[in-house]
PDB file of N, CA and C in Angstrom:
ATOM      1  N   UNK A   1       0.834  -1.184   0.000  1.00  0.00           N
ATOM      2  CA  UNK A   1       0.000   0.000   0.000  1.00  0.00           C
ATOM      3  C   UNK A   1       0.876   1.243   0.000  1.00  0.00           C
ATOM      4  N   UNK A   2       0.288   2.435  -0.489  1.00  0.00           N
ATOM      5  CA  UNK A   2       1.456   3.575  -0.764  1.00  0.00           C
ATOM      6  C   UNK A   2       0.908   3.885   0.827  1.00  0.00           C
ATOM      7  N   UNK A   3       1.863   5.318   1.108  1.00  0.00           N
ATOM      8  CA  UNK A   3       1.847   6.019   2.411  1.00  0.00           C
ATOM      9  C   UNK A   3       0.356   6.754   1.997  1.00  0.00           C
ATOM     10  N   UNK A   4      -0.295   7.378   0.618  1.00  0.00           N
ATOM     11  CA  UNK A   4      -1.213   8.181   0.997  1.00  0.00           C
ATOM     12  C   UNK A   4      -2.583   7.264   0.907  1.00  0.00           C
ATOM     13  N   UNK A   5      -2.640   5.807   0.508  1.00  0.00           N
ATOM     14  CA  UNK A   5      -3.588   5.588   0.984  1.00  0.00           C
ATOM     15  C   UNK A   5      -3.716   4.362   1.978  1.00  0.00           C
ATOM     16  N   UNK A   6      -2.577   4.546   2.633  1.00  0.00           N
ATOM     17  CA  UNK A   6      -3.006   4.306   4.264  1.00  0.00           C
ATOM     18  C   UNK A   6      -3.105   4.831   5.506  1.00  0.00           C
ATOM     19  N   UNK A   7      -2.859   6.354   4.766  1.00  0.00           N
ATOM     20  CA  UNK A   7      -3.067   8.005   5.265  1.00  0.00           C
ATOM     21  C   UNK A   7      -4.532   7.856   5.476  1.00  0.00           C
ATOM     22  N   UNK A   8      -4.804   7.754   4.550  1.00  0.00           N
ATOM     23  CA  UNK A   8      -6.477   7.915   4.309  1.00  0.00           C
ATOM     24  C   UNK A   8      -7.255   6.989   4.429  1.00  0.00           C
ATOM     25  N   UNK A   9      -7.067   5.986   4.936  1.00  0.00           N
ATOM     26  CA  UNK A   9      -7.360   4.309   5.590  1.00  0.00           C
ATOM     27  C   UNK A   9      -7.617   4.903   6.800  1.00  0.00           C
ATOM     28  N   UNK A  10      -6.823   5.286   7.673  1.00  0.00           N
ATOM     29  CA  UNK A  10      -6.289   5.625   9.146  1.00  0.00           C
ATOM     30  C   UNK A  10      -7.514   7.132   8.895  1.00  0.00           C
ATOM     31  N   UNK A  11      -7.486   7.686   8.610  1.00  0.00           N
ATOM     32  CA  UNK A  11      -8.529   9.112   8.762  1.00  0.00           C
ATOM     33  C   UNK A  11      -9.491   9.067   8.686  1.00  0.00           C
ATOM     34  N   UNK A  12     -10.308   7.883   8.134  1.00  0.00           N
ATOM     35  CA  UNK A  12     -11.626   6.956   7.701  1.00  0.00           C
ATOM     36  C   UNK A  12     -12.073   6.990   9.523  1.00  0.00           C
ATOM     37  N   UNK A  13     -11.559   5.878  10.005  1.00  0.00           N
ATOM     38  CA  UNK A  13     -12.209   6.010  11.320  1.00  0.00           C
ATOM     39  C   UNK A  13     -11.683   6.988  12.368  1.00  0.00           C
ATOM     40  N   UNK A  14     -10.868   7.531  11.971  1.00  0.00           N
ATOM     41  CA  UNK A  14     -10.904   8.857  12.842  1.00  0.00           C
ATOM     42  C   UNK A  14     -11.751   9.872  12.978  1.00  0.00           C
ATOM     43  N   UNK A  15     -12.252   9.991  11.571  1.00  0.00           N
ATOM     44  CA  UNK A  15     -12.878  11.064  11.221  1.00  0.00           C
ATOM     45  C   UNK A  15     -14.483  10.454  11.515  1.00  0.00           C
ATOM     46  N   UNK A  16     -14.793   9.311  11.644  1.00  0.00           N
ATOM     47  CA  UNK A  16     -15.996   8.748  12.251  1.00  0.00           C
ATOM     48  C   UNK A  16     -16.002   8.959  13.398  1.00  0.00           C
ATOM     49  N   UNK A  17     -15.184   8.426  14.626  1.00  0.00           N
ATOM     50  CA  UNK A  17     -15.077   8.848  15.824  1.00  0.00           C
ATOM     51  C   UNK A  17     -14.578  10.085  16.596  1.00  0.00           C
ATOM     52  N   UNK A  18     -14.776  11.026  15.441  1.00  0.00           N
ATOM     53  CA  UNK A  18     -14.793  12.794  16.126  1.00  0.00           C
ATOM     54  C   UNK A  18     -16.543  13.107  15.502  1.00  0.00           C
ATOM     55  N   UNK A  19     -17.055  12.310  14.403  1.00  0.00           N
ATOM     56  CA  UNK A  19     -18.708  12.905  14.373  1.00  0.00           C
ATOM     57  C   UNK A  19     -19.280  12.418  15.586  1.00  0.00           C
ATOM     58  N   UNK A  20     -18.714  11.508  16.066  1.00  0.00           N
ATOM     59  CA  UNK A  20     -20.351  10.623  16.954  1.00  0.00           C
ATOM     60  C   UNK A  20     -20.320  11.433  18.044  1.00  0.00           C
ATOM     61  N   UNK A  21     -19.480  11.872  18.730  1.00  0.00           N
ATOM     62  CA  UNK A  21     -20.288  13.028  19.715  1.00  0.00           C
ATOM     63  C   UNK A  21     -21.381  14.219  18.968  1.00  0.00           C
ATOM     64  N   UNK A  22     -21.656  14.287  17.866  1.00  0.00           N
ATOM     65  CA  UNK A  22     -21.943  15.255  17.244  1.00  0.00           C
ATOM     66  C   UNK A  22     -23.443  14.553  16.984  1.00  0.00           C
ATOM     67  N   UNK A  23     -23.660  13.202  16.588  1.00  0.00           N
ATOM     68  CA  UNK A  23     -24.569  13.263  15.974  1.00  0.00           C
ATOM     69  C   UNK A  23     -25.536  12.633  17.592  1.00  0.00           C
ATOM     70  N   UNK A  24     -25.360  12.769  18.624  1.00  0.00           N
ATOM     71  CA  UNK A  24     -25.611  12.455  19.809  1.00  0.00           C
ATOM     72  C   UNK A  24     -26.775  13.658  19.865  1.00  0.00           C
ATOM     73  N   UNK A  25     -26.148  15.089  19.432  1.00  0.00           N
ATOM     74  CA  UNK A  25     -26.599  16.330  19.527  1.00  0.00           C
ATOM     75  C   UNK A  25     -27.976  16.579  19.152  1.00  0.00           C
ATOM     76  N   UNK A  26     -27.909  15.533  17.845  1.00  0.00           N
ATOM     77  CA  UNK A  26     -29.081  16.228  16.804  1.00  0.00           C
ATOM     78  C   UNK A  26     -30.172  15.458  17.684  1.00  0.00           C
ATOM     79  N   UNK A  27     -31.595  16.415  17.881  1.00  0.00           N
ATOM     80  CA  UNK A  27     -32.860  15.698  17.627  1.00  0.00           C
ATOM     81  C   UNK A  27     -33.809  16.473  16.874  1.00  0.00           C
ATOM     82  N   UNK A  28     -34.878  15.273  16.678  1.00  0.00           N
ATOM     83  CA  UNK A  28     -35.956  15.908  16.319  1.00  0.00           C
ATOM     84  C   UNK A  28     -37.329  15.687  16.724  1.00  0.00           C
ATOM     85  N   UNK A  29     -37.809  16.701  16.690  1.00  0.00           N
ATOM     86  CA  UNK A  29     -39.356  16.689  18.038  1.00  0.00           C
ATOM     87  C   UNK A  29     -40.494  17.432  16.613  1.00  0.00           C
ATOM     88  N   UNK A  30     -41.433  16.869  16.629  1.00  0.00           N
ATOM     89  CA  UNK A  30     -42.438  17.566  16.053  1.00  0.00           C
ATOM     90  C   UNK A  30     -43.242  18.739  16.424  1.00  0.00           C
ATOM     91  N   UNK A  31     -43.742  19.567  15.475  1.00  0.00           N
ATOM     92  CA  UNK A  31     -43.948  20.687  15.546  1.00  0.00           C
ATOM     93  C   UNK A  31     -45.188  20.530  16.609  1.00  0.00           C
ATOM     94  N   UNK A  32     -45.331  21.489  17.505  1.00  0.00           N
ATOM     95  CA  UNK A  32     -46.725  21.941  18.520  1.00  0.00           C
ATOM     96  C   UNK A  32     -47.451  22.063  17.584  1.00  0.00           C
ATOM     97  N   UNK A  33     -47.671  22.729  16.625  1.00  0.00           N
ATOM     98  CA  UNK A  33     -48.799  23.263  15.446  1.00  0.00           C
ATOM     99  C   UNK A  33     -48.662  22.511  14.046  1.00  0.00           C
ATOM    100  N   UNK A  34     -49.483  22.212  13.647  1.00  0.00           N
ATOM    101  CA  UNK A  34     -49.707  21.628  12.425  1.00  0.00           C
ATOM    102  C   UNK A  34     -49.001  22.423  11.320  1.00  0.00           C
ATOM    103  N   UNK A  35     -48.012  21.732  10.222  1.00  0.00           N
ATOM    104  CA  UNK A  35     -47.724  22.686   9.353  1.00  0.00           C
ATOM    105  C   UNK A  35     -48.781  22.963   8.450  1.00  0.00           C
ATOM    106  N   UNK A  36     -48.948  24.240   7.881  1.00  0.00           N
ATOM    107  CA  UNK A  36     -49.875  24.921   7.568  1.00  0.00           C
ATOM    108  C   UNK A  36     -49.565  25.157   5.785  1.00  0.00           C
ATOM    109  N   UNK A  37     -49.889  25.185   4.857  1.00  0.00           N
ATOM    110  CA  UNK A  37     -49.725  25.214   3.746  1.00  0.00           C
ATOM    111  C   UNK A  37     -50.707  25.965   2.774  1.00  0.00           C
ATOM    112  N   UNK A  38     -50.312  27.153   2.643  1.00  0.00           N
ATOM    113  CA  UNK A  38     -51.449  27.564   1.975  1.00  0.00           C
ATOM    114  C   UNK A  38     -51.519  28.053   0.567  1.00  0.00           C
ATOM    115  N   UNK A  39     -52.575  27.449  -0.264  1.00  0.00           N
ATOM    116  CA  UNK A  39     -52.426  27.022  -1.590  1.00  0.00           C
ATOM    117  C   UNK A  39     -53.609  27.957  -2.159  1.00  0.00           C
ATOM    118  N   UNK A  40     -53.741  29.185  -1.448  1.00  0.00           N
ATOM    119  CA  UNK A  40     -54.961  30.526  -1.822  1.00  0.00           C
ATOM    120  C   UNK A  40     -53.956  30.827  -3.409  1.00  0.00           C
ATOM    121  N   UNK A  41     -54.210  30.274  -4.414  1.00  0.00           N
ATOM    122  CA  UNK A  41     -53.361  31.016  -5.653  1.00  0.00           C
ATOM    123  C   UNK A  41     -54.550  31.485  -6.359  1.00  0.00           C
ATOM    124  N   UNK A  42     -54.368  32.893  -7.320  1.00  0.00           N
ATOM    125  CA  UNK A  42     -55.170  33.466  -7.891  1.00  0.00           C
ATOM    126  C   UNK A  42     -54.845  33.030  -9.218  1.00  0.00           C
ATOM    127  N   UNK A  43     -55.858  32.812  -9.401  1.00  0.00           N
ATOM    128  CA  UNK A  43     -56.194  32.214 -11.074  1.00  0.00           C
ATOM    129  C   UNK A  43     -56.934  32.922 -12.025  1.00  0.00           C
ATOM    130  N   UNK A  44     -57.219  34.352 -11.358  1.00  0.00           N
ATOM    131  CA  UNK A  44     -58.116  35.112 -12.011  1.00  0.00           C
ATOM    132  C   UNK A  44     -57.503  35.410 -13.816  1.00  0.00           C
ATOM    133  N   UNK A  45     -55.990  35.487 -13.655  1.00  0.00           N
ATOM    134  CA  UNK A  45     -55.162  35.895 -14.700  1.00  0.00           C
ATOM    135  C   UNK A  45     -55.441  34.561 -15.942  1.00  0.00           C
ATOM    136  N   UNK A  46     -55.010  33.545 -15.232  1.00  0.00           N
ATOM    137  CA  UNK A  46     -55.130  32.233 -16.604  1.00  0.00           C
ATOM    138  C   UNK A  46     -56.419  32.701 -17.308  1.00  0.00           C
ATOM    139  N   UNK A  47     -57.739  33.031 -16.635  1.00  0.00           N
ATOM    140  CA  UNK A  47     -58.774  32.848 -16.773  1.00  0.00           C
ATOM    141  C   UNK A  47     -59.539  33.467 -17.985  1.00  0.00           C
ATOM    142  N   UNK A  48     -58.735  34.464 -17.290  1.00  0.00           N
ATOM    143  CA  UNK A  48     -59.227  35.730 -18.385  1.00  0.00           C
ATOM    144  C   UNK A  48     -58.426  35.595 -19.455  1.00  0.00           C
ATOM    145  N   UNK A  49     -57.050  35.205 -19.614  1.00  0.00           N
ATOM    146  CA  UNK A  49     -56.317  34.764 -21.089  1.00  0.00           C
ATOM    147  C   UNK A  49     -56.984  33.571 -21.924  1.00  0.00           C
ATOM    148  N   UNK A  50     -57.231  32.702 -21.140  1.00  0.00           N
ATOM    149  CA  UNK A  50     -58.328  31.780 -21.854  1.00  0.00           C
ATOM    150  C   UNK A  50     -58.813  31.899 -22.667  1.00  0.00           C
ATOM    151  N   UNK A  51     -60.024  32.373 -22.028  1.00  0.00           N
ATOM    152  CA  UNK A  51     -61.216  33.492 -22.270  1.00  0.00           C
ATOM    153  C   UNK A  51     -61.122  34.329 -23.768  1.00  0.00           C
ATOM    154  N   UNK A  52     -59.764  35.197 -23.561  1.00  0.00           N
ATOM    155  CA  UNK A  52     -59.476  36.182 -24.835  1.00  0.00           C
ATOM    156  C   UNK A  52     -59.484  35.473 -25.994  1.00  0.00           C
ATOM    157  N   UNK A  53     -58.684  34.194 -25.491  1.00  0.00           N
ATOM    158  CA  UNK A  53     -58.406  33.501 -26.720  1.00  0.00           C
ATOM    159  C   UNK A  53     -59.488  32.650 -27.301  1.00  0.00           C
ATOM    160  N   UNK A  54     -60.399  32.407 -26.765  1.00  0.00           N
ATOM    161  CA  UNK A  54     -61.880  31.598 -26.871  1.00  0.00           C
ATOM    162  C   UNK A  54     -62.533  33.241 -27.177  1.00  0.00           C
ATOM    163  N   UNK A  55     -62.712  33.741 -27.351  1.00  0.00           N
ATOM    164  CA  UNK A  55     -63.318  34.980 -27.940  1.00  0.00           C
ATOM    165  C   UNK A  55     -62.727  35.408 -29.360  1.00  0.00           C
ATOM    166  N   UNK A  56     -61.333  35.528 -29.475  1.00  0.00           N
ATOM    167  CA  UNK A  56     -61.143  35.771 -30.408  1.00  0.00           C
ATOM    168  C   UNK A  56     -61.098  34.820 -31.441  1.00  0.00           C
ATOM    169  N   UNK A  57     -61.067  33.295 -31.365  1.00  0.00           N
ATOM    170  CA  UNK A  57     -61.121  32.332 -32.082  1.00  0.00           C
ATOM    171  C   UNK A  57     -62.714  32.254 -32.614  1.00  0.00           C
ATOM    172  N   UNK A  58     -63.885  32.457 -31.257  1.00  0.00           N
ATOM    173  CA  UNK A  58     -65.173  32.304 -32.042  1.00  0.00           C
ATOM    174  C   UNK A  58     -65.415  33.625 -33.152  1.00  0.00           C
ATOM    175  N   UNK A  59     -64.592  35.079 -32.519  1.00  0.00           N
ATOM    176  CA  UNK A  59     -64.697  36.267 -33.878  1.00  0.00           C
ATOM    177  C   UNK A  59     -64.134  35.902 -35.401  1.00  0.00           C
ATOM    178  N   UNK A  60     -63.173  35.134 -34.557  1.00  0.00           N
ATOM    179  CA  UNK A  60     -62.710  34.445 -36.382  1.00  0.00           C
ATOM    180  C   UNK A  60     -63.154  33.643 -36.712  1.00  0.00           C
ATOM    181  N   UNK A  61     -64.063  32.744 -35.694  1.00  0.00           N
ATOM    182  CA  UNK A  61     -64.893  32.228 -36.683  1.00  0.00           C
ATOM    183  C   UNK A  61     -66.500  32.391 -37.515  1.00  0.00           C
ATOM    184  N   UNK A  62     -66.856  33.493 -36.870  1.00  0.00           N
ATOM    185  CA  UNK A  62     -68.229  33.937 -37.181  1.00  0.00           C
ATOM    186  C   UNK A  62     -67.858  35.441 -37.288  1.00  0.00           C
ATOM    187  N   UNK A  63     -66.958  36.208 -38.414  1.00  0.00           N
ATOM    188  CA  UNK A  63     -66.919  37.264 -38.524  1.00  0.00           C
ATOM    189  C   UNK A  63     -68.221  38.207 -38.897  1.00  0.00           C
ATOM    190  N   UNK A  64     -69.369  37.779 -39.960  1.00  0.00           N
ATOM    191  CA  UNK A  64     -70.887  38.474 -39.977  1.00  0.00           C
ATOM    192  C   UNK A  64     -71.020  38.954 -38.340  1.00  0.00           C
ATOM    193  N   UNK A  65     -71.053  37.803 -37.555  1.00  0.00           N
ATOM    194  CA  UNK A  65     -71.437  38.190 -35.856  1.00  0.00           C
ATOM    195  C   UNK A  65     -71.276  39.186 -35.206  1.00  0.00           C
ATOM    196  N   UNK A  66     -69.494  39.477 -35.860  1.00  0.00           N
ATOM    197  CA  UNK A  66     -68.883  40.423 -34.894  1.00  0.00           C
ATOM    198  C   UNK A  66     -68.045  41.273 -36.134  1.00  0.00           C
ATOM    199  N   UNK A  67     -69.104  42.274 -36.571  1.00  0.00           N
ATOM    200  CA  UNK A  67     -68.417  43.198 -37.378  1.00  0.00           C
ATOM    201  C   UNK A  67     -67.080  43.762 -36.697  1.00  0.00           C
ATOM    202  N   UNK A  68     -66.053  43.767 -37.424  1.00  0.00           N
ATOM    203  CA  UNK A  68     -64.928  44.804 -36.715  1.00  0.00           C
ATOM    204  C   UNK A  68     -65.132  46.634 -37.037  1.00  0.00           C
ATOM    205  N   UNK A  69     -65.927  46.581 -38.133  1.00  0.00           N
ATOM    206  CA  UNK A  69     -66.073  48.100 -37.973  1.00  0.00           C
ATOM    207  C   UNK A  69     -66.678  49.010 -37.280  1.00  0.00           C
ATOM    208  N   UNK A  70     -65.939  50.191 -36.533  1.00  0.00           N
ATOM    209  CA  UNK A  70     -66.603  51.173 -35.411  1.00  0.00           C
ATOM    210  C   UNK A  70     -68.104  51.894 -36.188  1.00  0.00           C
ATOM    211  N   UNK A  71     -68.925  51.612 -34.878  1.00  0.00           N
ATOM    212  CA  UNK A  71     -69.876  52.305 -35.120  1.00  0.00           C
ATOM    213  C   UNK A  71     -70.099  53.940 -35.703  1.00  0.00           C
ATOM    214  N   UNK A  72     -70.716  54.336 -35.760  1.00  0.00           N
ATOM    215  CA  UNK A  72     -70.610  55.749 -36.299  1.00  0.00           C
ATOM    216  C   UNK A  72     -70.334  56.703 -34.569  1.00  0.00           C
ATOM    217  N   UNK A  73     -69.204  57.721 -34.459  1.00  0.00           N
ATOM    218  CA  UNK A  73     -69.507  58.614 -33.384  1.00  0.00           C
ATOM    219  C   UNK A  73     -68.405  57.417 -32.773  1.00  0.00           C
ATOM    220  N   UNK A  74     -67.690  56.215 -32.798  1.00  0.00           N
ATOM    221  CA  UNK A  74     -66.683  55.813 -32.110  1.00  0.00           C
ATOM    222  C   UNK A  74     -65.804  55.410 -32.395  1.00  0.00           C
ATOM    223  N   UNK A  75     -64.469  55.806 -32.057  1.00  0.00           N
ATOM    224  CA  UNK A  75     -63.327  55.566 -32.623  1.00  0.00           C
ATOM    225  C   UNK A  75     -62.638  54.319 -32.265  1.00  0.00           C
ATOM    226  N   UNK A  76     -62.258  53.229 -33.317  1.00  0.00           N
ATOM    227  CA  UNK A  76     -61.976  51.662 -33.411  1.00  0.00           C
ATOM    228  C   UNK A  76     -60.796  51.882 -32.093  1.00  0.00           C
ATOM    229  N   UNK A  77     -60.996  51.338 -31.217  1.00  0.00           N
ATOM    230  CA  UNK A  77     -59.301  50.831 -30.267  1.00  0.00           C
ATOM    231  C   UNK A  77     -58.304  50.120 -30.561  1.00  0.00           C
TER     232      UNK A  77
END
């Protein structure tokens, strides 16, 4: 075996027996309160893009329906 890996043979359990006081440390206790998750998302936005696009697909398809020309007295947007 070379010197560096029986360097590193030898540091294997050394380096195990300097964590275990450490992992003695950790606990874990569950929360007093329920985790809480709240999934209030506004969807108002998808909705209305939808929408535009289901509007403008039925104008293209039934253009007689939905003249594009401004009435008299209003200017086209």
């Amino acid at each position: 075996m070379t010197k560096a890996r029986s360097k590193s043979l030898l540091m294997l359990p050394l380096g195990a027996a300097m964590a275990m006081p450490l992992a003695s440390c950790v606990t874990v206790n569950a929360p007093e309160k329920p985790i809480e998750i709240n999934l209030n998302v506004d969807i108002r936005q998808e909705v209305l893009v939808r929408m535009q696009r289901d509007v403008e697909q039925l104008i293209k398809q039934n253009p007689q329906a939905f003249p594009q020309n401004a009435p008299e007295g209003r200017k086209p947007q």
